[in-house]
C-alpha atoms as a PDB file:
ATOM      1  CA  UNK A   1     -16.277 -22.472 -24.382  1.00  0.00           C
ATOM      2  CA  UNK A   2     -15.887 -21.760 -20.542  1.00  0.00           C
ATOM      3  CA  UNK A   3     -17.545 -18.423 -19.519  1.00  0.00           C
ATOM      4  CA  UNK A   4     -15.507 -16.584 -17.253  1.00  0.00           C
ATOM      5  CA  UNK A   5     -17.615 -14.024 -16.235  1.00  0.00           C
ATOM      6  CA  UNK A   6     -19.543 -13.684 -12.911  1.00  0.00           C
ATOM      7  CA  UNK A   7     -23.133 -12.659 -12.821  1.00  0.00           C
ATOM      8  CA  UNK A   8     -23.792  -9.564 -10.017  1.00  0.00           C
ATOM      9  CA  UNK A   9     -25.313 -12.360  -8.039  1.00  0.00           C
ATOM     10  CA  UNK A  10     -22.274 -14.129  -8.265  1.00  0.00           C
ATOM     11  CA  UNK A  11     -19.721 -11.389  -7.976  1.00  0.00           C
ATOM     12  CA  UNK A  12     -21.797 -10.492  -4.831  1.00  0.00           C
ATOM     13  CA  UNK A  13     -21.862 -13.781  -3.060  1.00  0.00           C
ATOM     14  CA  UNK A  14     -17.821 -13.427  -3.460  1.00  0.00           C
ATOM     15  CA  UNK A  15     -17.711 -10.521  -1.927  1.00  0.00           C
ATOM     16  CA  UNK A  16     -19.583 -11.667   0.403  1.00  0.00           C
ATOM     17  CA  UNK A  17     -17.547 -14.789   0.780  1.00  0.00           C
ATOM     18  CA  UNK A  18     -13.707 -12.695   0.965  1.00  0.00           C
ATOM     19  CA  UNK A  19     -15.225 -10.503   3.352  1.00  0.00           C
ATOM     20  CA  UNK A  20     -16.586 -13.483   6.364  1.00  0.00           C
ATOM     21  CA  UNK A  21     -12.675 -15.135   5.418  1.00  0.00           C
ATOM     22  CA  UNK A  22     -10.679 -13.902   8.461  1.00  0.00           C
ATOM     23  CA  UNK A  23      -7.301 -15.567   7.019  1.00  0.00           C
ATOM     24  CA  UNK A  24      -7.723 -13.307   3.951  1.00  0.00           C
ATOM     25  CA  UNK A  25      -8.815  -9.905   5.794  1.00  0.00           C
ATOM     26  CA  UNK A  26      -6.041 -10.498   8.164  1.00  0.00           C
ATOM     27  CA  UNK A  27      -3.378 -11.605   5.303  1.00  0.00           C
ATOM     28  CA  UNK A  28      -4.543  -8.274   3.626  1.00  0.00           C
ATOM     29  CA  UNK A  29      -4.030  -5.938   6.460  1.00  0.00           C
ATOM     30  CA  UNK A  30      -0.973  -6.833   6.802  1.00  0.00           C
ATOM     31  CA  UNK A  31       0.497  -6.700   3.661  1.00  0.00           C
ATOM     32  CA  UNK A  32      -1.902  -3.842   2.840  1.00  0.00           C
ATOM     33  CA  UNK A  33       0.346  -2.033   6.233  1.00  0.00           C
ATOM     34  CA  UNK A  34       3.877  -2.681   4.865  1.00  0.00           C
ATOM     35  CA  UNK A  35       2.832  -2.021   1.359  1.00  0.00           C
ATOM     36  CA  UNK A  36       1.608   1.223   2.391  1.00  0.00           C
ATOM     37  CA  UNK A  37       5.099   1.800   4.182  1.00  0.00           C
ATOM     38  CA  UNK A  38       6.905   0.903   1.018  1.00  0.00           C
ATOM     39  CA  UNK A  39       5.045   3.718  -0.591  1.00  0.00           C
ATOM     40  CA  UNK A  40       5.171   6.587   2.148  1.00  0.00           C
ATOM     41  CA  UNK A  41       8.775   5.787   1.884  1.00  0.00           C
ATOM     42  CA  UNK A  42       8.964   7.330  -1.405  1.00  0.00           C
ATOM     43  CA  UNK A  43       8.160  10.724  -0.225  1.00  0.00           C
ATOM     44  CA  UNK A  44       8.822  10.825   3.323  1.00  0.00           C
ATOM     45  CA  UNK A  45      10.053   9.077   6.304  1.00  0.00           C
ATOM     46  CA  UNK A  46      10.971   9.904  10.050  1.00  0.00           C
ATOM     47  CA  UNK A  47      15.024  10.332   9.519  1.00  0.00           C
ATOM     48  CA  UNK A  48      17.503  10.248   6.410  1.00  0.00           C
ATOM     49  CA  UNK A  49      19.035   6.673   6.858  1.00  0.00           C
ATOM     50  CA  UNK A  50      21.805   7.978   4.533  1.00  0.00           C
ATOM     51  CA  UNK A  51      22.545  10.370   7.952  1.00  0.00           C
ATOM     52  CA  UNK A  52      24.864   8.869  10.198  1.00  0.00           C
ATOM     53  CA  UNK A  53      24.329  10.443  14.746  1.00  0.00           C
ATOM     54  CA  UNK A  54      27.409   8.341  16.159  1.00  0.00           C
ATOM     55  CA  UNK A  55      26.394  10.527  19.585  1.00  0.00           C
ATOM     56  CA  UNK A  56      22.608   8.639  19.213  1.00  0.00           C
ATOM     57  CA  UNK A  57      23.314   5.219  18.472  1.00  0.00           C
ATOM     58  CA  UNK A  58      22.182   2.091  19.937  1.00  0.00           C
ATOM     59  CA  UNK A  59      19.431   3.674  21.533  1.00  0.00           C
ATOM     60  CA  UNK A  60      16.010   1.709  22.630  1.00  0.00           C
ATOM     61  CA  UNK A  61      12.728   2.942  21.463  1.00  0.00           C
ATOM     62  CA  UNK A  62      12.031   6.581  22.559  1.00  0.00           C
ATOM     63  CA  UNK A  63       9.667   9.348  21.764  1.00  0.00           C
ATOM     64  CA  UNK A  64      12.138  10.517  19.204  1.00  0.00           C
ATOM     65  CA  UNK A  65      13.088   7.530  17.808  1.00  0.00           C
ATOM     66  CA  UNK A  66      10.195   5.347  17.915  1.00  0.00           C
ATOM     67  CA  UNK A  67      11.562   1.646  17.600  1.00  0.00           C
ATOM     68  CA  UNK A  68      15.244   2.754  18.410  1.00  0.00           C
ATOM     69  CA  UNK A  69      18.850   3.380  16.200  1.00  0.00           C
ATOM     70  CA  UNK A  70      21.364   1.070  15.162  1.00  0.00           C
ATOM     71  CA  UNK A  71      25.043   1.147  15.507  1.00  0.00           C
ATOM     72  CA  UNK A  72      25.224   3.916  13.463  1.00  0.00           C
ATOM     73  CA  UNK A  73      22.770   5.816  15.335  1.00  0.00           C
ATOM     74  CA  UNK A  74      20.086   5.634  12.201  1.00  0.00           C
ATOM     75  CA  UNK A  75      16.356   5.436  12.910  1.00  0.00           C
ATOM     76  CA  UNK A  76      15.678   2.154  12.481  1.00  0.00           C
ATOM     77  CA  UNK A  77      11.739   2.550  11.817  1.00  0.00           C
ATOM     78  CA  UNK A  78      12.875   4.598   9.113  1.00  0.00           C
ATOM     79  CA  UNK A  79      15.427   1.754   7.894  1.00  0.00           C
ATOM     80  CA  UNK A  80      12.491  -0.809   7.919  1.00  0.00           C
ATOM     81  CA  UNK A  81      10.472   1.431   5.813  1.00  0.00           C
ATOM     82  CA  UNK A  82      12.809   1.599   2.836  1.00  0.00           C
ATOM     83  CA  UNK A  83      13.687  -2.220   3.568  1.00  0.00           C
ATOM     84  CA  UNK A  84       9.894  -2.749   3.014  1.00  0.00           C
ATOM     85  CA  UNK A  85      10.398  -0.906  -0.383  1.00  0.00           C
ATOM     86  CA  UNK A  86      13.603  -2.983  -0.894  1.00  0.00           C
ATOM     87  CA  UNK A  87      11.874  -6.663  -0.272  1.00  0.00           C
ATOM     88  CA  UNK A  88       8.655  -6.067  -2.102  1.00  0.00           C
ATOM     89  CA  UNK A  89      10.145  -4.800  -5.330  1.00  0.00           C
ATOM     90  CA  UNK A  90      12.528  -7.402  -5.506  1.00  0.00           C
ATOM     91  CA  UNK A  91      10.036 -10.133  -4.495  1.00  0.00           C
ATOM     92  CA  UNK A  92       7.467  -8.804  -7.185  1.00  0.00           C
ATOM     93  CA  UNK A  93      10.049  -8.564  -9.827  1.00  0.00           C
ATOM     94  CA  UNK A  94      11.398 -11.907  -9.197  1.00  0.00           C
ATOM     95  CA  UNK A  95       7.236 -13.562  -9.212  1.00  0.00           C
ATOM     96  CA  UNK A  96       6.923 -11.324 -12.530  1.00  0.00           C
ATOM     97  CA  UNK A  97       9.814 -13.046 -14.141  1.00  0.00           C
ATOM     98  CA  UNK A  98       8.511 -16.300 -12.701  1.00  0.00           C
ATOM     99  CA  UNK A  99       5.433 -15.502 -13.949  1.00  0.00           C
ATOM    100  CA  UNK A 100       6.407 -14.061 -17.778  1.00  0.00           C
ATOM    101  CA  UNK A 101       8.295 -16.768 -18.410  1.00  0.00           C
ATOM    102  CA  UNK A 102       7.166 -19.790 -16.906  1.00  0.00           C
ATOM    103  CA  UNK A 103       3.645 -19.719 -17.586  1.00  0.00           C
ATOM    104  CA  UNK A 104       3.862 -19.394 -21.349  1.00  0.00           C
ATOM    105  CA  UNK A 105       6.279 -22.569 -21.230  1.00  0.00           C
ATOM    106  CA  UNK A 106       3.576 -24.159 -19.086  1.00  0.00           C
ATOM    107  CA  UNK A 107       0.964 -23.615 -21.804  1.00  0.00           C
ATOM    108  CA  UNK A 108       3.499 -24.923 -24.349  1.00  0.00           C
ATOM    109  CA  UNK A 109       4.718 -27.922 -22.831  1.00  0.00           C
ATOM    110  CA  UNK A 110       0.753 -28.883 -22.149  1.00  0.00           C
ATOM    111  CA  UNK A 111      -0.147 -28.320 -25.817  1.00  0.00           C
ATOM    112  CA  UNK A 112       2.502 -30.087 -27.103  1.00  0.00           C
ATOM    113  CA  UNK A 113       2.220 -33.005 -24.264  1.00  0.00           C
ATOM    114  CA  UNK A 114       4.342 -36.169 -25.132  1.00  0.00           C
ATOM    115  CA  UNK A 115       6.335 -34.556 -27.149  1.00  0.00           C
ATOM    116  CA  UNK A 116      10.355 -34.359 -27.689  1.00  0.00           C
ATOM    117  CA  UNK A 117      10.060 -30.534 -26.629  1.00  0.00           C
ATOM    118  CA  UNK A 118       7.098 -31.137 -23.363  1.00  0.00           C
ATOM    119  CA  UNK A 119      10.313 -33.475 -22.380  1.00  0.00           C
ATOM    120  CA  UNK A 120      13.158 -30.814 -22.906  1.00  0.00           C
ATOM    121  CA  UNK A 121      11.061 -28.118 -20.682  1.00  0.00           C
ATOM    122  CA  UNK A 122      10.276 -30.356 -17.825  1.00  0.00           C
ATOM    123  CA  UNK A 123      13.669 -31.920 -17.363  1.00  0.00           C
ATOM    124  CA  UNK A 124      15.284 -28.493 -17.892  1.00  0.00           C
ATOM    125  CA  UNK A 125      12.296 -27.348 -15.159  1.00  0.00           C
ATOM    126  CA  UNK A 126      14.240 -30.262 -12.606  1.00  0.00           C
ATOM    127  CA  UNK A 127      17.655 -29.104 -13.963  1.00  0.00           C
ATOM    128  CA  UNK A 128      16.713 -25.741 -12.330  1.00  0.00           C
ATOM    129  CA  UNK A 129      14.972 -27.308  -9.124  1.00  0.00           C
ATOM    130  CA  UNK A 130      18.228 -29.036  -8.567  1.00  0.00           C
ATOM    131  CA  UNK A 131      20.394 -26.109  -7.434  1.00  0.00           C
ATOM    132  CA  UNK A 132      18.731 -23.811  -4.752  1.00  0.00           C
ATOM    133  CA  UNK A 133      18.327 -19.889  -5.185  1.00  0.00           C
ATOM    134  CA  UNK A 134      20.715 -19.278  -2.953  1.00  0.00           C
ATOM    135  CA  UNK A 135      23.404 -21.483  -4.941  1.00  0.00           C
ATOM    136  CA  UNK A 136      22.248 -19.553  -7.927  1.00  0.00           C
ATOM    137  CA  UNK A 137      22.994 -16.464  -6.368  1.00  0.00           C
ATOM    138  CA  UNK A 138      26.207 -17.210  -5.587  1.00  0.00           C
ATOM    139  CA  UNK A 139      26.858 -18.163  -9.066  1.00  0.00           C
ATOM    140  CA  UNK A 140      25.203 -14.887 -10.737  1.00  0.00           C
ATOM    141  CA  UNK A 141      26.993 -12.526  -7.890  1.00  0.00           C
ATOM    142  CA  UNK A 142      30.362 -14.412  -8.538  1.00  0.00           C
ATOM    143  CA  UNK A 143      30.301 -13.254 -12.125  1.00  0.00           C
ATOM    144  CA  UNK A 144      28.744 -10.156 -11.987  1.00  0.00           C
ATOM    145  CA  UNK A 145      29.225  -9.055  -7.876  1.00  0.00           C
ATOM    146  CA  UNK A 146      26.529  -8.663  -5.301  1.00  0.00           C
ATOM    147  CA  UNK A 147      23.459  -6.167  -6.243  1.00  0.00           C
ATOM    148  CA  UNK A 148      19.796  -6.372  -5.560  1.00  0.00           C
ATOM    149  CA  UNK A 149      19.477  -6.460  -9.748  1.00  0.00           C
ATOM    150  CA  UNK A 150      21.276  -9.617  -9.208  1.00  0.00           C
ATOM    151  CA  UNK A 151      19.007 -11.198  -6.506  1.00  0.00           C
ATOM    152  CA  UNK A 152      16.070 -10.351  -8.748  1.00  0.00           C
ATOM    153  CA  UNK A 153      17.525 -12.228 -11.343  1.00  0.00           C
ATOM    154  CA  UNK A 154      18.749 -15.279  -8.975  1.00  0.00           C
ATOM    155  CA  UNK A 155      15.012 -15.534  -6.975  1.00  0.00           C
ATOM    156  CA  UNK A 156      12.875 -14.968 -10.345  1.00  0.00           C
ATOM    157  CA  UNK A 157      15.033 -18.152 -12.136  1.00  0.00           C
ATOM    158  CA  UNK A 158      14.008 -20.318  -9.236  1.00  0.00           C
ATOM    159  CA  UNK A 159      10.460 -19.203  -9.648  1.00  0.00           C
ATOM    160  CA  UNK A 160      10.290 -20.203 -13.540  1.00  0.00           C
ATOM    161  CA  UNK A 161      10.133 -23.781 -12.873  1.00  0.00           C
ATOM    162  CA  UNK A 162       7.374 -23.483  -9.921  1.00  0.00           C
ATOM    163  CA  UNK A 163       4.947 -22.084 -12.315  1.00  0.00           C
ATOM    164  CA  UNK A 164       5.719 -24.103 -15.662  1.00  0.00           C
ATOM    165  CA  UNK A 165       5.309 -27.155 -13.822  1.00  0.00           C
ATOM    166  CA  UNK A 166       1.911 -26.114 -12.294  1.00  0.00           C
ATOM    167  CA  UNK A 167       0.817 -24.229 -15.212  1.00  0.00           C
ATOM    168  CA  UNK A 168       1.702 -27.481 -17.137  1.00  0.00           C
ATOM    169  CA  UNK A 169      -0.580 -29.872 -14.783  1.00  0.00           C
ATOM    170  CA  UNK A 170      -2.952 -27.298 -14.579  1.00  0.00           C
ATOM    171  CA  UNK A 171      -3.466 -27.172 -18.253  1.00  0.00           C
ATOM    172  CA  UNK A 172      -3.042 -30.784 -19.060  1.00  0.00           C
ATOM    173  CA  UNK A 173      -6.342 -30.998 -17.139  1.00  0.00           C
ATOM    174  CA  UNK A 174      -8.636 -28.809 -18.723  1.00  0.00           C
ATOM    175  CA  UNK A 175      -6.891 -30.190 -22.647  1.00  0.00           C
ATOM    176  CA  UNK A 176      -9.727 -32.797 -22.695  1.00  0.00           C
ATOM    177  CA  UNK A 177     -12.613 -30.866 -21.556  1.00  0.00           C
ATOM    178  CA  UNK A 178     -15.524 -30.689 -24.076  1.00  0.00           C
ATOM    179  CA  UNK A 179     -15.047 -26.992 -25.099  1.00  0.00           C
ATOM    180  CA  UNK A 180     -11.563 -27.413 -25.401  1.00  0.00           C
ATOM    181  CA  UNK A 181     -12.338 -30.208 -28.100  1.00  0.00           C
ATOM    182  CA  UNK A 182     -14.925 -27.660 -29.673  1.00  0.00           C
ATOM    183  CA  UNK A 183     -12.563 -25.262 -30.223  1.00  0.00           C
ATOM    184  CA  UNK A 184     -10.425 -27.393 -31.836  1.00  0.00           C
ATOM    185  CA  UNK A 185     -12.914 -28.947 -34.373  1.00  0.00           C
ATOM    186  CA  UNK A 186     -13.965 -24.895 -35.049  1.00  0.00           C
ATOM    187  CA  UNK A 187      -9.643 -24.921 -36.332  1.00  0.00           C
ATOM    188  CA  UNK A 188      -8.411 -23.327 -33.361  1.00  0.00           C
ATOM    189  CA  UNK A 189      -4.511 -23.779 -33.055  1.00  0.00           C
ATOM    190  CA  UNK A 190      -3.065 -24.591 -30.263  1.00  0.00           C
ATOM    191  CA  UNK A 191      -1.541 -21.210 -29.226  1.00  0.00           C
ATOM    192  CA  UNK A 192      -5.247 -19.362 -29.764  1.00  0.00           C
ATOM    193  CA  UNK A 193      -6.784 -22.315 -27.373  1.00  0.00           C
ATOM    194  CA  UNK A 194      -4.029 -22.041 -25.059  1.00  0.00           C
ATOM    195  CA  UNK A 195      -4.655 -17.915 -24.826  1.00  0.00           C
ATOM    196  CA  UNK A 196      -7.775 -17.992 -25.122  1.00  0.00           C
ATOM    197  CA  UNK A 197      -9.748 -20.786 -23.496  1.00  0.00           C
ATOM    198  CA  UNK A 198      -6.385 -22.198 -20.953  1.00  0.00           C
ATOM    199  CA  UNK A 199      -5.077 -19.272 -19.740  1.00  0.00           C
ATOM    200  CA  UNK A 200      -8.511 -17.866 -18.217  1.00  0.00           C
ATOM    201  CA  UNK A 201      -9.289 -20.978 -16.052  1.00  0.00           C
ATOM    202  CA  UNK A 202      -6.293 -21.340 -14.602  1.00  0.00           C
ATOM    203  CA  UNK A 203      -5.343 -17.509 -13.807  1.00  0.00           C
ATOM    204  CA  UNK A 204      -7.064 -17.675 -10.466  1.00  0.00           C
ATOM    205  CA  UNK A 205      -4.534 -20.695  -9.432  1.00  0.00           C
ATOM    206  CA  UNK A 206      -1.661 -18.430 -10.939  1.00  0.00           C
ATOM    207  CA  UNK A 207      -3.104 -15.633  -8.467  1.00  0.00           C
ATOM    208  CA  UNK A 208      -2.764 -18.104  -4.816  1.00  0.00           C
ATOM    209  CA  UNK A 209       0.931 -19.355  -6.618  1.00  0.00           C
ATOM    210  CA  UNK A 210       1.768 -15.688  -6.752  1.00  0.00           C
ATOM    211  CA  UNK A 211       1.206 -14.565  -3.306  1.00  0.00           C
ATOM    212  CA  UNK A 212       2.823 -17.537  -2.043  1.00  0.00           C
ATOM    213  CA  UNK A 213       5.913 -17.154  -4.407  1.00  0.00           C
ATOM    214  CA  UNK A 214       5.940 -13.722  -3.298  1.00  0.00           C
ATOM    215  CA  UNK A 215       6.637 -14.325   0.481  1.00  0.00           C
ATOM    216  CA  UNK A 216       9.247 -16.974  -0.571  1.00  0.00           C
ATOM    217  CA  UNK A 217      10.501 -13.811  -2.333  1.00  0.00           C
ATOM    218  CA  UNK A 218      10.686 -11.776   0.589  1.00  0.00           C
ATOM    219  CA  UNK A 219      12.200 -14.554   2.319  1.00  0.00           C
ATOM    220  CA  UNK A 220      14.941 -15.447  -0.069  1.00  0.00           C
ATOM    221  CA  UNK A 221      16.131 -11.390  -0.848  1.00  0.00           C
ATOM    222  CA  UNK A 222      16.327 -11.216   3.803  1.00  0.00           C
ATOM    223  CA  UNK A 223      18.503 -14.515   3.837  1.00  0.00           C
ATOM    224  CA  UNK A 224      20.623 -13.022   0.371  1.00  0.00           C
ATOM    225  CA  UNK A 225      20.970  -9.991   1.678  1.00  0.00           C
ATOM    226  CA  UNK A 226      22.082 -11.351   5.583  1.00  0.00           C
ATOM    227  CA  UNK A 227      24.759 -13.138   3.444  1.00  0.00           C
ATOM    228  CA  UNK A 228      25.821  -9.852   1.881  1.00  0.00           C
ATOM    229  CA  UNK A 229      24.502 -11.120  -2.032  1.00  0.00           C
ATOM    230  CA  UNK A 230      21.776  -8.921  -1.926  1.00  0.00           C
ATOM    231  CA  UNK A 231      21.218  -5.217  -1.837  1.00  0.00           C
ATOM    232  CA  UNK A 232      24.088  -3.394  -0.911  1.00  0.00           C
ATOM    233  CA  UNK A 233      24.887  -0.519   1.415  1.00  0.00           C
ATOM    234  CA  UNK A 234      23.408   2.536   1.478  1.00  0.00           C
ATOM    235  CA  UNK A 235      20.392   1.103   0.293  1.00  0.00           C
ATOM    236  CA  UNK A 236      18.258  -0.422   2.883  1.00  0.00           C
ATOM    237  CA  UNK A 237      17.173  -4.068   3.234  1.00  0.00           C
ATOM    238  CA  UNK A 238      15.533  -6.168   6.358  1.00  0.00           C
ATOM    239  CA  UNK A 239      18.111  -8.805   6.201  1.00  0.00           C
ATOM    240  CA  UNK A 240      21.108  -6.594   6.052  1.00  0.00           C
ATOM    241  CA  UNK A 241      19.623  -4.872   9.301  1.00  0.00           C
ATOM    242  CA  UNK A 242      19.876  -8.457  11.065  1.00  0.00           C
ATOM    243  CA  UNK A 243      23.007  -9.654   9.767  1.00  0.00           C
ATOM    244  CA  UNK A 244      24.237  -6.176  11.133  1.00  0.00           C
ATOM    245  CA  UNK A 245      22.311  -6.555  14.788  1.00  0.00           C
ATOM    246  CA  UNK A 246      24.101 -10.047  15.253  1.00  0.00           C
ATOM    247  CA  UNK A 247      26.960  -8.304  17.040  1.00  0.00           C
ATOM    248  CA  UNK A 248      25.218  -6.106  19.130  1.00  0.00           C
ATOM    249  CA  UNK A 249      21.985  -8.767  20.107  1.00  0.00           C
ATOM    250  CA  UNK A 250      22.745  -9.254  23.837  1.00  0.00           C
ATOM    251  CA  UNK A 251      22.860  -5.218  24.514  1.00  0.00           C
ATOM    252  CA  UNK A 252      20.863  -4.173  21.620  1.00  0.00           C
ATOM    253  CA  UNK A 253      17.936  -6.591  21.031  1.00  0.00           C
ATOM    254  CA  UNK A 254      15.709  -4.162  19.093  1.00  0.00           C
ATOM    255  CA  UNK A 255      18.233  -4.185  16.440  1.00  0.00           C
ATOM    256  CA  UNK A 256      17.355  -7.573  15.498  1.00  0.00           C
ATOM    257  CA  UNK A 257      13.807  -7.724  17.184  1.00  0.00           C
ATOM    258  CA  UNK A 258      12.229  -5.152  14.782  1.00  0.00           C
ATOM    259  CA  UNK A 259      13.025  -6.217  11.312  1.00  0.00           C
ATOM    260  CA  UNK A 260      12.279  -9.806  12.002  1.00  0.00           C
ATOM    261  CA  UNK A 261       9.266  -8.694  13.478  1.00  0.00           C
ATOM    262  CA  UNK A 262       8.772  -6.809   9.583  1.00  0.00           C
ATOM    263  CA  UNK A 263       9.709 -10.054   7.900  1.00  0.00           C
ATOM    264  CA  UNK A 264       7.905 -12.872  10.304  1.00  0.00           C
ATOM    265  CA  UNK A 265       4.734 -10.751   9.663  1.00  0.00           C
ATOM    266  CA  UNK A 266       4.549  -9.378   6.057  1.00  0.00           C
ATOM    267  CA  UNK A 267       5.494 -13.415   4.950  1.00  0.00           C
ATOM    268  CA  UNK A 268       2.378 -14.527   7.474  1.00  0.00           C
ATOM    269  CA  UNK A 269       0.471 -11.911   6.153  1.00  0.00           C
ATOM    270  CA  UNK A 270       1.211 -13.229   2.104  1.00  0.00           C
ATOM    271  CA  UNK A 271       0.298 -16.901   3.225  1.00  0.00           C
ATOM    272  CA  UNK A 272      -2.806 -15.917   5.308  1.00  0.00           C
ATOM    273  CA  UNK A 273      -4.040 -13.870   1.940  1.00  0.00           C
ATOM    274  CA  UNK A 274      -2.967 -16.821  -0.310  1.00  0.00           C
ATOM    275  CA  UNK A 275      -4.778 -19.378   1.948  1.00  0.00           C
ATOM    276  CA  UNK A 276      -8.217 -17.313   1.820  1.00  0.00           C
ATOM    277  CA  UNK A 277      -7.389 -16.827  -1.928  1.00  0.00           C
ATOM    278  CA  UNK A 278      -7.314 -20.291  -2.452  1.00  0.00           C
ATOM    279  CA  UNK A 279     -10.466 -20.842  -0.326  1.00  0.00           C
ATOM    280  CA  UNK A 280     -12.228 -18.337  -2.139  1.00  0.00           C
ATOM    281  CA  UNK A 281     -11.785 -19.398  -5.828  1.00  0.00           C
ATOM    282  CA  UNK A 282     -12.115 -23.073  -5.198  1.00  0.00           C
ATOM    283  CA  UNK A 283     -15.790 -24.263  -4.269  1.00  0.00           C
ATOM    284  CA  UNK A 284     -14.938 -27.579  -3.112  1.00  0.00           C
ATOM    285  CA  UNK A 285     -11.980 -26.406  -0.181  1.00  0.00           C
ATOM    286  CA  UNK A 286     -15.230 -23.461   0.207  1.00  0.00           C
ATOM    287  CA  UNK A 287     -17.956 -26.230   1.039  1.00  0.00           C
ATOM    288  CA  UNK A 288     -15.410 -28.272   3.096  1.00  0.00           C
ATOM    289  CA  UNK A 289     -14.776 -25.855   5.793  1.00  0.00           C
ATOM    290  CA  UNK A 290     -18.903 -24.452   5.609  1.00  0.00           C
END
């Protein structure tokens, strides 16, 4: 069997490690900052978005308004604050489904490799693959109208396949490894083995997936929501702020300037942190760049 655990020497020299890794300190300050947002939005933020000042809009940055208003003459710091709240719940919603329900089909198709049902799951996997999330939106919102409830469930079908497939070659890998064997001549079934003795050694590479299918989140709920499939009005959302600047971007550049800004760095800010993830919890990319 495969200890998991980490000695306090060990757990130590990662610490150690994650805090000399500048692409994961600076991933996590920046997603730390709009997370943080996301939340102060809950209980407080500069202006009620949900208040329209017709006599204030279009204004630039100002010691009132500190990165401007839109066209409706709402604070548009204030809008990117509840937009933060908007893209990170949908993105982690979507990776959770991802994550629910294609990692347990990952395990399956691995421990029953060759077979008539490993076959079904992986071509159903490409099936999936084959139409993009934003096609799948279209469909979903088409039958049911546009809703961020309806993104969630568009962006978190796309992300079922990305982690069956790796959980699959992930697992296939380990299948043959002496303790695995062990465990199996002790009468371990396949699902015990799979929770037990799987599932552990590949968790860390579910961890760097997750970040990174989190910023494709954030990135497919702007570009639904700039097409008007995503979260609807009054509720806030970083895409429907650009697809509303467009009109306005050769007086009003702010409009647009500011919740790009929000998206170009909380999606650098997920990769950075899943690049030093990735560094940190495998040795050999570790000793390459020592």
């Amino acid at each position: 069997m495969s200890d998991q655990s980490l000695s306090p020497v060990q757990a130590s020299s990662t610490l150690w490690i994650a805090l000399r890794s500048r692409s994961l300190i600076l991933g996590l300050v920046l997603t730390l900052t709009f997370v943080a947002a996301a939340l102060i939005s809950f209980v407080w933020v500069p202006y009620d978005i949900t208040t329209l000042d017709i006599a204030n809009k279009i204004k630039g940055p100002s010691a009132l308004h500190w990165l401007g208003t839109d066209h409706y003459g709402r604070d548009i710091l204030s809008m990117i604050m509840q937009g933060a709240r908007t893209s990170i719940a949908v993105a982690v919603l979507a990776v959770g489904i991802g994550m629910l329900i294609g990692v347990p089909l990952g395990l399956w198709a691995a421990a029953r490799r060759g077979s008539l049902l490993d076959e079904v799951i992986m071509r159903t996997n490409d099936l999936v693959f084959a139409f993009p999330s934003l096609l799948i939106a279209v469909m979903i919102t088409s039958a049911f109208g546009p809703s961020a409830t309806n993104a969630i469930i568009a962006i978190g079908i796309f992300n079922i396949p990305v982690f069956a497939r790796l959980t699959r070659s992930s697992a296939l890998s380990l299948w043959q490894r002496d303790y695995i064997l062990a465990a199996r001549v002790a009468g371990k079934g396949a699902a015990r083995i799979s929770w037990e003795h799987i599932l552990p050694n590949i968790t860390n590479m579910m961890i760097v997936q997750g970040t990174i299918q989190f910023s494709l989140g954030i990135l497919a709920e702007a570009g639904l929501s700039y097409v008007g499939l995503g979260a609807q009005p009054p509720t806030a959302s970083w895409g429907r702020m650009l697809a509303d600047s467009q009109t306005f971007i050769s007086f009003a550049p702010h409009m647009a300037l500011f919740p790009g800004l929000a998206i170009l760095l909380t999606v650098l800010g997920l990769n950075l942190m899943g690049d030093g993830l990735r560094d940190l919890f495998d040795p050999k990319l570790r000793r390459g760049r020592t």
